[in-house]
Protein backbone atom coordinates (compact mmCIF):
# COMPACT_ATOMS: atom_id res chain seq x y z
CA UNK A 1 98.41 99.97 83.34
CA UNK A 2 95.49 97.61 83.82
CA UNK A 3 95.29 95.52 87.13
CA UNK A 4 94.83 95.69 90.94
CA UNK A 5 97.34 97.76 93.20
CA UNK A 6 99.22 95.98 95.61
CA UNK A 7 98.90 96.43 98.85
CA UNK A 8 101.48 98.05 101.79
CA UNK A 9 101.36 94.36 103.59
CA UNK A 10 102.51 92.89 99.85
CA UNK A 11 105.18 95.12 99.51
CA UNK A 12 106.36 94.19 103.70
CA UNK A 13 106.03 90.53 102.94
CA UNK A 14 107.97 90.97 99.45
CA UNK A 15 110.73 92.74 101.31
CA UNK A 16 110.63 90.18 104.61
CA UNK A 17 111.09 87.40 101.73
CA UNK A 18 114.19 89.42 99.85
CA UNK A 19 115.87 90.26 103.10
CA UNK A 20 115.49 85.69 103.97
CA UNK A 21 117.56 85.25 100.73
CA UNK A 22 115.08 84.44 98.18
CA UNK A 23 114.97 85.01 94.31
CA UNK A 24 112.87 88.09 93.56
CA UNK A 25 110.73 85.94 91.43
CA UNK A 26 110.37 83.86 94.26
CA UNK A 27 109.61 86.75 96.49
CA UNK A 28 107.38 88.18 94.03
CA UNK A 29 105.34 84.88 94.16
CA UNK A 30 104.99 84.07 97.75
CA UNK A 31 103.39 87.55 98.02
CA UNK A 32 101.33 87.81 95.01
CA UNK A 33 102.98 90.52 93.13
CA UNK A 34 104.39 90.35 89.51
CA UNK A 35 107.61 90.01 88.82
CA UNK A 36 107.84 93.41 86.85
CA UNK A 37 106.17 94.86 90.42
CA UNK A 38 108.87 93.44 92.29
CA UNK A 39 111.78 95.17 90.26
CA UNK A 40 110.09 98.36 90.46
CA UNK A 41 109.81 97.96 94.33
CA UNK A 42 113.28 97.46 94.80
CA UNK A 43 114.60 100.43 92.26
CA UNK A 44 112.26 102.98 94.31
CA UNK A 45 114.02 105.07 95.65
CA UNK A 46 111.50 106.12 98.57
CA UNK A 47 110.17 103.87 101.47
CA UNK A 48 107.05 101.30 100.98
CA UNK A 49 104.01 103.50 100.51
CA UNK A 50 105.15 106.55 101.78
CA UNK A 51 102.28 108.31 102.01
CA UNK A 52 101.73 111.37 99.93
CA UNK A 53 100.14 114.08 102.29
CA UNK A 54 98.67 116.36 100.21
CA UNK A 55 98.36 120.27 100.91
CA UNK A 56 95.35 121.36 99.55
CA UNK A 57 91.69 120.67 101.00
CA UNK A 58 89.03 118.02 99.75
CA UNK A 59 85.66 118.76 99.99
C-alpha cells in the first residue's frame, strides 16, 4: 500500500488521544494518521511497534 509509515510517537499520541475520550477519527486526525490506520492500530493485537528482533546476521 502506497504512502509514508507512521511513526511510534503517532501511534503514542493516537492512543494518549483514545484513552482522553475522543472519536477515533478525531484521534486519527490530531495525530496525522488515517482513519483506516487508526482501526488497524486498535485491532492489533501486539503492543505499538514492538520491535521485531531478528535472529539471523546482516552484513
Amino acid at each position: 500500500m502506497p504512502g509514508q509509515h507512521i511513526t511510534h510517537r503517532q501511534e503514542e499520541l493516537y492512543m494518549q488521544h483514545r484513552q482522553q475520550g475522543m472519536t477515533q477519527e478525531i484521534a486519527a486526525a490530531k495525530s496525522a494518521i488515517s482513519p483506516r490506520t487508526a482501526r488497524r492500530i486498535e485491532q492489533s493485537n501486539t503492543l505499538p511497534r514492538a520491535k521485531a528482533d531478528r535472529d539471523w546476521r546482516t552484513r
